[in-house]
N, C-alpha and C. Protein backbone atom coordinates (compact mmCIF):
# COMPACT_ATOMS: atom_id res chain seq x y z
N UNK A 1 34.88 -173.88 -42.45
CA UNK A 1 35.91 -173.50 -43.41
C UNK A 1 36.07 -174.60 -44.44
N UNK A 2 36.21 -174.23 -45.82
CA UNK A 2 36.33 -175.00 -46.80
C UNK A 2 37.34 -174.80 -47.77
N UNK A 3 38.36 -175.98 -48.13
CA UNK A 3 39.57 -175.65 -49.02
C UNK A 3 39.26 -176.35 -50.26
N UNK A 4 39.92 -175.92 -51.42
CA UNK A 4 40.07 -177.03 -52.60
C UNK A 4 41.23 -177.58 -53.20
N UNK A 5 40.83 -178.82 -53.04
CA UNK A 5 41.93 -179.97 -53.45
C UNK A 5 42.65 -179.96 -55.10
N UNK A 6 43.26 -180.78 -55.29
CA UNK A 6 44.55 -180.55 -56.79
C UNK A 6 43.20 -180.93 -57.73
N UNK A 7 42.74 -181.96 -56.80
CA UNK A 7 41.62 -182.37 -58.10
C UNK A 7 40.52 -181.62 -58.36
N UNK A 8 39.85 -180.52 -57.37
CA UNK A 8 39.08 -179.22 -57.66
C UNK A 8 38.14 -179.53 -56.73
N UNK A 9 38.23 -180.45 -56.16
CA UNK A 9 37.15 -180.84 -55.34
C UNK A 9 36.94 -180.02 -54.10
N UNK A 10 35.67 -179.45 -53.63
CA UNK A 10 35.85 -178.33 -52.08
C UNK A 10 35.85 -179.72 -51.31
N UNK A 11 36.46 -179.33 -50.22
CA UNK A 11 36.24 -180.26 -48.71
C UNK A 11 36.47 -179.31 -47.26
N UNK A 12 35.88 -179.98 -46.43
CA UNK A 12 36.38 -179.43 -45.65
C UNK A 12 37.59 -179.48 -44.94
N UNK A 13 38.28 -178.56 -43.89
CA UNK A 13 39.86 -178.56 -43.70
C UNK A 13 40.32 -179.86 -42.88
N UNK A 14 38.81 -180.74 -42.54
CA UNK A 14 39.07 -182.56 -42.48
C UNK A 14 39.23 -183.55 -43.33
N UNK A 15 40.33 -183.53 -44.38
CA UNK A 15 39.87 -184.14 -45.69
C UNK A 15 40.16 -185.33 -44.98
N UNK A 16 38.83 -186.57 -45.76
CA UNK A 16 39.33 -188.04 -45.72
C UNK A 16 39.47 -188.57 -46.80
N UNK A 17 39.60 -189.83 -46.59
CA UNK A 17 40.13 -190.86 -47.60
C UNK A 17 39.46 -190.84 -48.76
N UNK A 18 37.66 -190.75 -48.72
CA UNK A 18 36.90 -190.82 -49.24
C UNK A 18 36.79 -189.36 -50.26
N UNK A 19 36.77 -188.09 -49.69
CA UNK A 19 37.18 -187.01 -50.11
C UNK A 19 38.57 -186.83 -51.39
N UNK A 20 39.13 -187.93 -51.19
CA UNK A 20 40.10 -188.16 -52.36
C UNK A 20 39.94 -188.95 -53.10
N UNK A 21 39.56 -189.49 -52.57
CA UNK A 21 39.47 -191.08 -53.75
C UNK A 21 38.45 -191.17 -54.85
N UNK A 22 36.87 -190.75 -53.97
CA UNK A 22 35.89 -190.59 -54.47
C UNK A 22 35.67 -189.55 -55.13
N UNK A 23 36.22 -188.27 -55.06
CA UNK A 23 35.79 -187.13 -55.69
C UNK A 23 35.35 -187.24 -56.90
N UNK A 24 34.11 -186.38 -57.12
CA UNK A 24 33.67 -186.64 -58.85
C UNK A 24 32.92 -187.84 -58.95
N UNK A 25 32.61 -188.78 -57.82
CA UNK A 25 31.79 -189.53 -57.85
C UNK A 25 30.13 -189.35 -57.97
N UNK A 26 29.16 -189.76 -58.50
CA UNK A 26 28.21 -189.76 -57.82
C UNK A 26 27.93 -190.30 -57.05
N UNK A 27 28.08 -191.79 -57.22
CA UNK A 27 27.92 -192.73 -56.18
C UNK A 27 29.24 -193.62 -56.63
N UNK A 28 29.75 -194.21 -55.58
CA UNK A 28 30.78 -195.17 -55.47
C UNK A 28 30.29 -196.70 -55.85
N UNK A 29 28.83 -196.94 -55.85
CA UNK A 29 27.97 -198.17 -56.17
C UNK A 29 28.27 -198.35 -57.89
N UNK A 30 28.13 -196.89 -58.11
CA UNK A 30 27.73 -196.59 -59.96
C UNK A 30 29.46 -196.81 -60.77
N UNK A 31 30.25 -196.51 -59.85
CA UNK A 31 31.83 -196.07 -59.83
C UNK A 31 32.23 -197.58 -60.17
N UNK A 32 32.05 -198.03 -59.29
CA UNK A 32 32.48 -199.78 -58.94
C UNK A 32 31.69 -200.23 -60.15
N UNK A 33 30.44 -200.50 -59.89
CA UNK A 33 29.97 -200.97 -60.92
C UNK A 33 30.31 -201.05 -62.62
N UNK A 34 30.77 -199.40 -62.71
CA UNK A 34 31.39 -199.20 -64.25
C UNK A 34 33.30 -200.02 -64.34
N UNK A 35 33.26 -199.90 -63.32
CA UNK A 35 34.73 -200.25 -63.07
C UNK A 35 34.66 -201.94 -63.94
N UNK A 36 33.58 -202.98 -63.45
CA UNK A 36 33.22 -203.93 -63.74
C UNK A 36 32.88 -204.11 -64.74
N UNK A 37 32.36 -203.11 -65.42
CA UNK A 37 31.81 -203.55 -66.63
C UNK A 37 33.34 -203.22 -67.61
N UNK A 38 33.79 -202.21 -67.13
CA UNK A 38 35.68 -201.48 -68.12
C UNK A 38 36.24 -202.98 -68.04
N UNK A 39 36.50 -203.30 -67.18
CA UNK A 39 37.41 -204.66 -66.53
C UNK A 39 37.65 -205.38 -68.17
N UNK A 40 38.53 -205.93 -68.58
CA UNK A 40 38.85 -206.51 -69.79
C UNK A 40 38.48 -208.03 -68.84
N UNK A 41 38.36 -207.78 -67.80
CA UNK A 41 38.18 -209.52 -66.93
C UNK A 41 36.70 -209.98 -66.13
N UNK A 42 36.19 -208.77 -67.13
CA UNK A 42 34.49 -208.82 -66.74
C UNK A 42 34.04 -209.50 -66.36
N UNK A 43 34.12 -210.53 -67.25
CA UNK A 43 33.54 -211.87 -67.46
C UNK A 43 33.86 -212.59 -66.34
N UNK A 44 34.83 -212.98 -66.12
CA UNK A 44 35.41 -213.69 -64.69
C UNK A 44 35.17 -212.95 -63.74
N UNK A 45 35.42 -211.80 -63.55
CA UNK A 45 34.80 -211.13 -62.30
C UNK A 45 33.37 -211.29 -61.76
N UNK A 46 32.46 -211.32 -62.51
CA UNK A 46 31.25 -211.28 -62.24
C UNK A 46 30.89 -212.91 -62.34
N UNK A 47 31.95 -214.00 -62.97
CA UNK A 47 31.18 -214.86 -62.87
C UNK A 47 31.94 -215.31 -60.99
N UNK A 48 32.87 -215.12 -60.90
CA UNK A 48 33.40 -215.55 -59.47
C UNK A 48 32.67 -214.68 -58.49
N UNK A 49 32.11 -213.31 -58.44
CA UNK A 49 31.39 -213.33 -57.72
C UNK A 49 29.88 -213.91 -57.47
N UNK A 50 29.38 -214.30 -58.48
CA UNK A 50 28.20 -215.34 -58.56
C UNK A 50 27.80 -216.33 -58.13
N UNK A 51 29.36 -216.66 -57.99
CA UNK A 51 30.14 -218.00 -57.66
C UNK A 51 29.67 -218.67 -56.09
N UNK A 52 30.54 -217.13 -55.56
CA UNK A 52 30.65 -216.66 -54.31
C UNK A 52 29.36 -216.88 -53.48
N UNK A 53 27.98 -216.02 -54.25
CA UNK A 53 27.16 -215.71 -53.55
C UNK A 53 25.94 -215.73 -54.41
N UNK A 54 25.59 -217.22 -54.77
CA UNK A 54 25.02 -218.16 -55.43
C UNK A 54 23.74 -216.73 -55.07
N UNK A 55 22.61 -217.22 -56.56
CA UNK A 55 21.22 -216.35 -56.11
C UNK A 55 21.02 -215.34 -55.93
N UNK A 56 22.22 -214.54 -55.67
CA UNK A 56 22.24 -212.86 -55.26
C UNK A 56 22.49 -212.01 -56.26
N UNK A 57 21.80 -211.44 -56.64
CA UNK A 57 22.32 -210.71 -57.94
C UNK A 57 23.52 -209.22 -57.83
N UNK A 58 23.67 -208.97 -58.67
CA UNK A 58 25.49 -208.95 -58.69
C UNK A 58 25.23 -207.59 -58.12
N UNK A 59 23.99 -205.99 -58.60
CA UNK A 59 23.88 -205.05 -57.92
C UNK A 59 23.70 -205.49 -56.63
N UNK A 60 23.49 -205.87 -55.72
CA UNK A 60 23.44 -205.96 -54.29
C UNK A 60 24.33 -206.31 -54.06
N UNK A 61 25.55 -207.14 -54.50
CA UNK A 61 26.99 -207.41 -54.15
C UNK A 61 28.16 -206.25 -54.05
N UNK A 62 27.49 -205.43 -55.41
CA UNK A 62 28.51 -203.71 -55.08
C UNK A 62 27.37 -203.02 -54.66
N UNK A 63 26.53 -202.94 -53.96
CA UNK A 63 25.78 -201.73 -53.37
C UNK A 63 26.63 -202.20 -51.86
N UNK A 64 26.70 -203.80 -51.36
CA UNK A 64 27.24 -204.16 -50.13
C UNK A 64 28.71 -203.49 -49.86
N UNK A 65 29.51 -204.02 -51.09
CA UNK A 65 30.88 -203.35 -51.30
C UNK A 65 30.79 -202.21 -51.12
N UNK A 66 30.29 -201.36 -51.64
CA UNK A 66 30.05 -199.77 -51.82
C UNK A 66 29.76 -199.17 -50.42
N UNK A 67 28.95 -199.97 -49.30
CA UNK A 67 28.70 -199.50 -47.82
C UNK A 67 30.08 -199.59 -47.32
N UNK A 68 30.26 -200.77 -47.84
CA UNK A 68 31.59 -201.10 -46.72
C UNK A 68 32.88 -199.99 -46.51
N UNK A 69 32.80 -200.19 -48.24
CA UNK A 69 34.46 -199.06 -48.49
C UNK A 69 33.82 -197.87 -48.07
N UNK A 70 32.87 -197.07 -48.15
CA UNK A 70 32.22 -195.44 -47.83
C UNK A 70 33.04 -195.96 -46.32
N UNK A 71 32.60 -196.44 -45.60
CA UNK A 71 32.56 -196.51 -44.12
C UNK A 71 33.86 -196.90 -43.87
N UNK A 72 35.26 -197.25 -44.76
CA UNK A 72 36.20 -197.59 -44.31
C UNK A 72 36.84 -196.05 -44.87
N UNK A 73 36.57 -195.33 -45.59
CA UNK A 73 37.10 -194.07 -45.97
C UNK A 73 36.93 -192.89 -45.67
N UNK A 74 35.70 -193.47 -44.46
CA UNK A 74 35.47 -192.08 -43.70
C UNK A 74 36.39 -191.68 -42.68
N UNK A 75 37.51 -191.42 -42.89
CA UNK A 75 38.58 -191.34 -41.97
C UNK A 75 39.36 -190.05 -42.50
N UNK A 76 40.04 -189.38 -41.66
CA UNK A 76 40.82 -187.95 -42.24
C UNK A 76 42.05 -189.07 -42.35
N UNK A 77 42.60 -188.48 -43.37
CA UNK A 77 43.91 -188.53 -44.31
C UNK A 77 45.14 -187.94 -43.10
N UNK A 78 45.13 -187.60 -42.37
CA UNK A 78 45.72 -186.78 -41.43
C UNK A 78 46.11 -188.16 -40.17
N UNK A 79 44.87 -188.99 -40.14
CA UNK A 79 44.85 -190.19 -39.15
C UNK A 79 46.02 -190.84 -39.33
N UNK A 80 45.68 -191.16 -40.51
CA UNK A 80 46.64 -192.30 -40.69
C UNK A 80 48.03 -192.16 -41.20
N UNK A 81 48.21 -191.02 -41.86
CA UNK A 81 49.79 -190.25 -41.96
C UNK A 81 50.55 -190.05 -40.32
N UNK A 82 49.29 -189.10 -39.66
CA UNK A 82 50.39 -189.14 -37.86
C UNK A 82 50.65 -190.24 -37.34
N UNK A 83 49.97 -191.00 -37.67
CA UNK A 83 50.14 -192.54 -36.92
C UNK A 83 51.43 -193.18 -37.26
N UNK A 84 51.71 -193.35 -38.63
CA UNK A 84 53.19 -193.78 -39.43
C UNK A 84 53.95 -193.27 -38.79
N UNK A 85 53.84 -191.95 -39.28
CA UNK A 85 55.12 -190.45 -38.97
C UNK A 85 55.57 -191.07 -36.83
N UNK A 86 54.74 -190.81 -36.33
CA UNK A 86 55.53 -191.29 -34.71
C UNK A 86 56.16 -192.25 -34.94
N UNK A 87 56.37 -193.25 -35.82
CA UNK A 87 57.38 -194.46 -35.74
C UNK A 87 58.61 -193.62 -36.02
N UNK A 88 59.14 -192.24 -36.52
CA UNK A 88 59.77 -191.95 -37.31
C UNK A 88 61.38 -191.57 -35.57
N UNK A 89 62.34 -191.67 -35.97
CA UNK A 89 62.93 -191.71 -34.72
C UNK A 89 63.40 -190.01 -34.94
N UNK A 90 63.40 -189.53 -35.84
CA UNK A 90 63.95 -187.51 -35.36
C UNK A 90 62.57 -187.74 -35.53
N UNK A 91 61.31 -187.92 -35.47
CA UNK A 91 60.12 -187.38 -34.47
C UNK A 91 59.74 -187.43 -33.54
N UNK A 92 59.85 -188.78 -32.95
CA UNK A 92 60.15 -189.00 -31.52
C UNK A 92 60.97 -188.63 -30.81
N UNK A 93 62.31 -187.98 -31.64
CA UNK A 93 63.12 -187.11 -30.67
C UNK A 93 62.74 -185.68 -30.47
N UNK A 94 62.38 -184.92 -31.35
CA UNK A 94 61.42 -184.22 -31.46
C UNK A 94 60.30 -183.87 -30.36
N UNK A 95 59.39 -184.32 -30.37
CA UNK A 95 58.23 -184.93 -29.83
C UNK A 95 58.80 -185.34 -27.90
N UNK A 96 60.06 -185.52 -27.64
CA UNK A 96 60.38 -185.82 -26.54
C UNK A 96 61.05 -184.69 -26.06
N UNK A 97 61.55 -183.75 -26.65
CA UNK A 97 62.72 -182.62 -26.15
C UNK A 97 60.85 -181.35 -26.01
N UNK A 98 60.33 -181.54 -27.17
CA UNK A 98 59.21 -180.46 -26.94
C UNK A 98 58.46 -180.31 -25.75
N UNK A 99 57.77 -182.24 -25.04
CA UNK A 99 57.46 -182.01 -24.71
C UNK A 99 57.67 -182.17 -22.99
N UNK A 100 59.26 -182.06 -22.82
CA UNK A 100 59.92 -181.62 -21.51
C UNK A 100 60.66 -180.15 -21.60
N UNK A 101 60.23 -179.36 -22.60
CA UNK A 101 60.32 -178.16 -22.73
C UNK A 101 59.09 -177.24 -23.43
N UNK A 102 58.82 -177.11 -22.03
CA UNK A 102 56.96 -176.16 -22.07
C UNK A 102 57.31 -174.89 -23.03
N UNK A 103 56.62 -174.64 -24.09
CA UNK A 103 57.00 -173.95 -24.76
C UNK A 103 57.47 -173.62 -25.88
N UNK A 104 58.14 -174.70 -26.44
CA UNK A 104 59.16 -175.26 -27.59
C UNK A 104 58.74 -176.02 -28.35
N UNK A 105 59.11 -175.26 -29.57
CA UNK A 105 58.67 -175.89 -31.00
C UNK A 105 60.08 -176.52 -31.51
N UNK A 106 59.50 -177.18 -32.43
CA UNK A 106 60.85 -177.75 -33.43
C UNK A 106 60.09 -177.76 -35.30
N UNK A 107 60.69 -177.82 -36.15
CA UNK A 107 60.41 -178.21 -37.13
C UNK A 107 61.20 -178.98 -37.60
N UNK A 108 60.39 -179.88 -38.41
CA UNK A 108 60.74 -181.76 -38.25
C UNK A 108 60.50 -181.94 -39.83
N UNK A 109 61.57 -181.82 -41.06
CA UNK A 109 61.34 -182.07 -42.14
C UNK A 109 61.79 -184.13 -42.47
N UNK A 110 60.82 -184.46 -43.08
CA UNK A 110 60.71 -185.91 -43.41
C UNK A 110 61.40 -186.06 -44.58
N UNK A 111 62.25 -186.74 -44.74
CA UNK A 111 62.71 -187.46 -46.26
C UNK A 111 61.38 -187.71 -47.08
N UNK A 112 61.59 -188.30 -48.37
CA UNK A 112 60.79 -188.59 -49.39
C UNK A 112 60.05 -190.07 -49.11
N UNK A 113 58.49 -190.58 -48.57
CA UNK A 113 58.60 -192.04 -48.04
C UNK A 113 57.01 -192.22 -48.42
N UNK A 114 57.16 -193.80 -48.44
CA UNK A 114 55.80 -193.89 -48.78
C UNK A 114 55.26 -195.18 -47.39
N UNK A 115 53.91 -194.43 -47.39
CA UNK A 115 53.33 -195.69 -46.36
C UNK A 115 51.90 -195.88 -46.54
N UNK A 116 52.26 -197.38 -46.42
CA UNK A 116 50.94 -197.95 -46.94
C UNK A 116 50.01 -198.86 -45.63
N UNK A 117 48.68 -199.17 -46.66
CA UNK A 117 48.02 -198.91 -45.32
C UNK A 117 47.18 -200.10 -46.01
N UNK A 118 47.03 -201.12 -44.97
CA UNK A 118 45.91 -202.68 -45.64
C UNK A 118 44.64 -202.70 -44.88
N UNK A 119 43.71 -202.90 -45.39
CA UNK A 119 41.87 -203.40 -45.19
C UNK A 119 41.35 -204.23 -45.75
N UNK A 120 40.49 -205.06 -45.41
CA UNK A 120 39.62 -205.60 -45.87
C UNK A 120 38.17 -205.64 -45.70
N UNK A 121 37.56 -205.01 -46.36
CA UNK A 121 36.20 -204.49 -46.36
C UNK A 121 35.56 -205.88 -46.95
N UNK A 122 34.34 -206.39 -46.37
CA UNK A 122 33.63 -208.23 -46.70
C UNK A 122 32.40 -207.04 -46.73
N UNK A 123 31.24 -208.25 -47.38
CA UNK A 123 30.09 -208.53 -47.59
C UNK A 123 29.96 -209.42 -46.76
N UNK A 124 28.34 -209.63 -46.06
CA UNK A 124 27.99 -210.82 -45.43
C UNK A 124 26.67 -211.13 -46.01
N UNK A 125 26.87 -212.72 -47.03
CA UNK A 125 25.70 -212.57 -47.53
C UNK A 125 24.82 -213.67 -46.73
N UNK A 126 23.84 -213.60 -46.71
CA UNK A 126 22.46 -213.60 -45.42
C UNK A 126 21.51 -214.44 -45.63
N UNK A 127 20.80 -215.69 -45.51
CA UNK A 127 20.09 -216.62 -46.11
C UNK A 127 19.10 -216.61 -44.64
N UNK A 128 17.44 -216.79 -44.90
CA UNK A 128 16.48 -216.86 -43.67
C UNK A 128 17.72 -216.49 -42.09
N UNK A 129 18.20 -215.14 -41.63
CA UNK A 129 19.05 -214.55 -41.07
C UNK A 129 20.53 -215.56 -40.60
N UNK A 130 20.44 -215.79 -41.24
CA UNK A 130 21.92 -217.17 -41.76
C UNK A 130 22.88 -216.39 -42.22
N UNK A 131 24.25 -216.42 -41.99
CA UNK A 131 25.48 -216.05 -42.86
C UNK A 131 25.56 -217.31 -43.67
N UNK A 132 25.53 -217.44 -44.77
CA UNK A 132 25.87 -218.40 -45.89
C UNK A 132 27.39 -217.95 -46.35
N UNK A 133 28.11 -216.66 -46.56
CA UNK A 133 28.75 -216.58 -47.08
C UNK A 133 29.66 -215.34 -47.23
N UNK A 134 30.60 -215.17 -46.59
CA UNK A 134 31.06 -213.62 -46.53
C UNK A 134 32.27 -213.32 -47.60
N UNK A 135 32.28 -212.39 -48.41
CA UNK A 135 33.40 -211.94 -49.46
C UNK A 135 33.90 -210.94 -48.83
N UNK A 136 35.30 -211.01 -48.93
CA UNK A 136 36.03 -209.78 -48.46
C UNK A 136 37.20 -209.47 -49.63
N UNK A 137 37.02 -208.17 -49.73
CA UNK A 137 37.68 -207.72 -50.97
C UNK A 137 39.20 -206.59 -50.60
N UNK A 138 40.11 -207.46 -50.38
CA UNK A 138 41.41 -206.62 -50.03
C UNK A 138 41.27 -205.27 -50.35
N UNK A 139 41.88 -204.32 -49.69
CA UNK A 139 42.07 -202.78 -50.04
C UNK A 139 43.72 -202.03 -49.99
N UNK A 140 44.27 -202.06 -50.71
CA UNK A 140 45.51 -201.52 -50.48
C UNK A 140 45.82 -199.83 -50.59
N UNK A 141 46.15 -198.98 -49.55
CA UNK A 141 46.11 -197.40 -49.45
C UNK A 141 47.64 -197.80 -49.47
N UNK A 142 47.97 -196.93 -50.58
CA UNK A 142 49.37 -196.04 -50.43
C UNK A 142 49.62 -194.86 -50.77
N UNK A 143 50.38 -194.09 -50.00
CA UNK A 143 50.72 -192.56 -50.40
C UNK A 143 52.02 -192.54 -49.92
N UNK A 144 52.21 -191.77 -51.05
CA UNK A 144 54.00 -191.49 -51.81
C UNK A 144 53.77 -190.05 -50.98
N UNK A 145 55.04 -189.60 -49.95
CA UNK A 145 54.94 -188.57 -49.56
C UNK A 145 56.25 -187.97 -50.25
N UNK A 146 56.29 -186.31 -50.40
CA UNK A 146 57.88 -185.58 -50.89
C UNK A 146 57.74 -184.42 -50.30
N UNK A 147 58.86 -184.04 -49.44
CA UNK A 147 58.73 -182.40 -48.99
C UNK A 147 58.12 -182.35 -48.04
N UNK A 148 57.73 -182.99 -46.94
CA UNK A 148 56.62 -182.78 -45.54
C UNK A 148 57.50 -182.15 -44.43
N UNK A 149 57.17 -181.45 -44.22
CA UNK A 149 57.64 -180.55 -42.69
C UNK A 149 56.86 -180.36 -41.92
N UNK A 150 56.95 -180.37 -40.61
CA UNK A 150 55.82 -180.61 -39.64
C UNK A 150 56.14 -179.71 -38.36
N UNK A 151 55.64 -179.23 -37.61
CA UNK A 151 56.05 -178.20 -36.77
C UNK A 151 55.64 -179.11 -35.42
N UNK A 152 56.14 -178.90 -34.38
CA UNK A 152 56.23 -179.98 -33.49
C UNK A 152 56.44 -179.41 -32.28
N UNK A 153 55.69 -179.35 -31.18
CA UNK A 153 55.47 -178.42 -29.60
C UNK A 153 54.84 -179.38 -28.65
N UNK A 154 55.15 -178.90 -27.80
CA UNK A 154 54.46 -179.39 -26.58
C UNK A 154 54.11 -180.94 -26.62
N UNK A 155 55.07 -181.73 -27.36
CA UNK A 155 54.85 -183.39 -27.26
C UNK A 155 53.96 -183.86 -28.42
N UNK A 156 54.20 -183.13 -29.32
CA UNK A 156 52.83 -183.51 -30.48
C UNK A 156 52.89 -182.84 -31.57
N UNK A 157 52.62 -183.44 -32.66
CA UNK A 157 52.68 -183.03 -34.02
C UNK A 157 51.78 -181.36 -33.99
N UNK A 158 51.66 -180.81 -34.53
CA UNK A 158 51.04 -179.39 -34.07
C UNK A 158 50.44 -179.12 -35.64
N UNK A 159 51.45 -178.89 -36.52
CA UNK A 159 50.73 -178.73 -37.97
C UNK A 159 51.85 -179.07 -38.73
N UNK A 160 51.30 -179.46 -40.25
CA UNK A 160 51.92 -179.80 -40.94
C UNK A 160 52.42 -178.56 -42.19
N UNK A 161 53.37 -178.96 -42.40
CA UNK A 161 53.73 -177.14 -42.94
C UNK A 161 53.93 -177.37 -44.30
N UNK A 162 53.93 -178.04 -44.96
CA UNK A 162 54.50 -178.23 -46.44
C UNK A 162 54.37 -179.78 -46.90
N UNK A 163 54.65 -179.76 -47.86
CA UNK A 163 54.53 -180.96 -49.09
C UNK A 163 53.87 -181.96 -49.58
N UNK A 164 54.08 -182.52 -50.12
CA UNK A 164 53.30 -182.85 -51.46
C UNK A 164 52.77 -184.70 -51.39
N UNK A 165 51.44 -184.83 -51.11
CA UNK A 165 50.75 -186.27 -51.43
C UNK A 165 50.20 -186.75 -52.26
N UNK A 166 51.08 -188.09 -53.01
CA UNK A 166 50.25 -188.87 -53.80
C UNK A 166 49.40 -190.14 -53.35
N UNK A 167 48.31 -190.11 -53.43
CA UNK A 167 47.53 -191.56 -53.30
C UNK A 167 46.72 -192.90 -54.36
N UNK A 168 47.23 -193.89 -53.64
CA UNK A 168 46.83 -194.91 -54.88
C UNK A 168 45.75 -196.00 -53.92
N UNK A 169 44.84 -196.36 -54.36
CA UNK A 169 43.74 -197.09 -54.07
C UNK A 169 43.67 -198.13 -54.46
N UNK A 170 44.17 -199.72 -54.13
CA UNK A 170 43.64 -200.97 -55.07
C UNK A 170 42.98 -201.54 -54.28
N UNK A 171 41.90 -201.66 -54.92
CA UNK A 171 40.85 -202.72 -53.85
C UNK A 171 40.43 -203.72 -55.32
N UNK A 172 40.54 -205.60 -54.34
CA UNK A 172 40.68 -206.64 -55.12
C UNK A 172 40.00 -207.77 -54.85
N UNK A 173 39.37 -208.59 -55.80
CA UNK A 173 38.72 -209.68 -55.34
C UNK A 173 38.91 -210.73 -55.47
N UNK A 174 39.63 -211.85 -54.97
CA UNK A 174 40.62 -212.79 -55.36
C UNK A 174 41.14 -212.14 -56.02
N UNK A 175 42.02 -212.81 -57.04
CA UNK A 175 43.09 -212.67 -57.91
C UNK A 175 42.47 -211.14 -58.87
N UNK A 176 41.62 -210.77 -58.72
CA UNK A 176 40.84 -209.74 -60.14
C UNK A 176 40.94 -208.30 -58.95
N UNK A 177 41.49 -207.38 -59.76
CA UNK A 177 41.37 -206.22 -59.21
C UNK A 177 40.62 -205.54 -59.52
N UNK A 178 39.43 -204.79 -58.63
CA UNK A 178 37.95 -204.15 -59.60
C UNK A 178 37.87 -202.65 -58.96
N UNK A 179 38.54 -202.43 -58.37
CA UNK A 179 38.93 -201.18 -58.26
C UNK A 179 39.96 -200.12 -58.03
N UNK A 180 40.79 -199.32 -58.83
CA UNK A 180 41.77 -198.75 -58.99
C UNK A 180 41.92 -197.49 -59.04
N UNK A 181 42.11 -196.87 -58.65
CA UNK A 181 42.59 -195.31 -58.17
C UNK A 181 43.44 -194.47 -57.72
N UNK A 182 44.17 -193.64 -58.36
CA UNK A 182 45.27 -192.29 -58.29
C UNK A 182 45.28 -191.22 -58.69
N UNK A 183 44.55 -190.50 -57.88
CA UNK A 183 44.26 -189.25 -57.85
C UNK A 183 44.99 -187.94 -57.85
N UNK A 184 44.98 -186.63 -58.50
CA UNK A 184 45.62 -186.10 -58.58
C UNK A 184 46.52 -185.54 -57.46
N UNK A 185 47.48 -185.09 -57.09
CA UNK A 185 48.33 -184.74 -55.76
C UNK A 185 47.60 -183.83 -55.14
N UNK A 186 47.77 -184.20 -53.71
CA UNK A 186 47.31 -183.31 -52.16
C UNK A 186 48.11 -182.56 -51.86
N UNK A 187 48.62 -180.91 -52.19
CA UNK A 187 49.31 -180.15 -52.02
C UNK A 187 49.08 -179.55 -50.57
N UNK A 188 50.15 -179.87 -50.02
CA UNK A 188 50.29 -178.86 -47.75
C UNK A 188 50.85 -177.81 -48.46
N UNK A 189 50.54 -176.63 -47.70
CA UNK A 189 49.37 -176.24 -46.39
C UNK A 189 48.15 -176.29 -47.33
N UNK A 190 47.48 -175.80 -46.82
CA UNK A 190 45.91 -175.16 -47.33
C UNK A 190 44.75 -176.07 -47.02
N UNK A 191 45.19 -177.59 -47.42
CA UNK A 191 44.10 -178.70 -47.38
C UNK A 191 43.97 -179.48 -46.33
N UNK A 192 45.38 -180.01 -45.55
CA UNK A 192 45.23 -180.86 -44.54
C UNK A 192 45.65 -179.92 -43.28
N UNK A 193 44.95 -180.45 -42.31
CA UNK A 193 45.06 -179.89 -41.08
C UNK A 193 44.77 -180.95 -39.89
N UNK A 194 45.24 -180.68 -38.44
CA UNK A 194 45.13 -181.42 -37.37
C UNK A 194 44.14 -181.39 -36.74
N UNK A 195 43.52 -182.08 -36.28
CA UNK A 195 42.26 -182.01 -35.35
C UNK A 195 43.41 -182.39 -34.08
N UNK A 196 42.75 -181.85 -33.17
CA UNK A 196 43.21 -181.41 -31.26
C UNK A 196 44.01 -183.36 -30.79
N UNK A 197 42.78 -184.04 -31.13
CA UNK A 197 42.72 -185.71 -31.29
C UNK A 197 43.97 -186.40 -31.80
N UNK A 198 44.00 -185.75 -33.20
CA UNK A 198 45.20 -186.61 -34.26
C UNK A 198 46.66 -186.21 -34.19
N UNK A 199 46.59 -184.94 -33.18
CA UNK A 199 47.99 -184.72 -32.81
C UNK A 199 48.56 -184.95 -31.75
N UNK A 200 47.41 -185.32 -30.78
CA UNK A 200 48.22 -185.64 -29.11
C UNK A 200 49.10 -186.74 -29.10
């Protein structure tokens, strides 16, 4: 089964991180890369990564970047929202009455909240099989949530019934930020859904 997102993009009813962020990409190598060259701080960007990783030329520094973040965004969007949401205390009350009553649902509407989410995706750059030098380039995930209702049984989030996600992407290298992203809004129902896993 396949839905489409605000931004037009098909995915499947597992959207991840990458599925939003990236959409419309060809490659995230080519993405980054143009990002670097837009940068009004070009110049310093590319000379501090040079800096960094003396001899290496600068495409193999975002083709490295570019593995890293793919592989940190392969994650459903769903992960890391249920994970927050259980800190929430009417979900855990929720979540505790459901699941000492076999049978019983609740619906669990959330205030307006945002939660953010930190990574750091490195390079390890490699001399005769030597680490000489590893860059790690901060990643900051936040999403602005409004309107989420969640239906709630048997001890566990069950589905999410409504409202509306914004997401913002900064990933940074020292002081220079070289990649930036906010994508158009993730409208519930239709797009996100629970896997069996992300709701127990």
């Amino acid at each position: 089964m396949s839905t489409t997102t605000a931004s037009g993009t098909t995915a499947s009813t597992t959207l991840t991180l990458g599925d939003v962020l990236l959409a419309g990409a060809k490659t995230f190598s080519d993405r980054l890369g143009a990002g670097l060259d837009a940068s009004a701080e070009s110049k310093e960007i590319k000379d501090a990564l040079a800096s960094a990783a003396p001899g290496l030329p600068l495409g193999a520094v975002v083709d490295g970047v570019a593995r890293a973040v793919r592989e940190l965004l392969d994650v459903p969007v769903t992960g890391i929202l249920v994970g927050a949401w259980e800190r929430a205390r009417d979900l855990r009350t929720a979540l505790h009455k459901t699941r000492e009553s076999n049978g019983a649902s609740e619906l669990v509407p959330l205030l307006g909240h945002t939660i953010t989410s930190e990574h750091r995706p490195s390079v390890e750059i490699m001399k005769d099989e030597v680490t000489i030098a590893r860059l790690v380039f901060p990643m900051t995930l936040e999403f602005r949530l409004e309107g989420v209702v969640l239906r709630v049984s048997r001890g566990r989030i069950s589905e999410i019934l409504a409202g509306t996600i914004k997401v913002k992407a900064t990933m940074k290298f020292g002081d220079f930020v070289i990649f930036q992203k906010a994508p158009k809004p993730i409208f519930i129902p239709d797009v996100l859904s629970l896997t069996r896993a992300e709701a127990a």
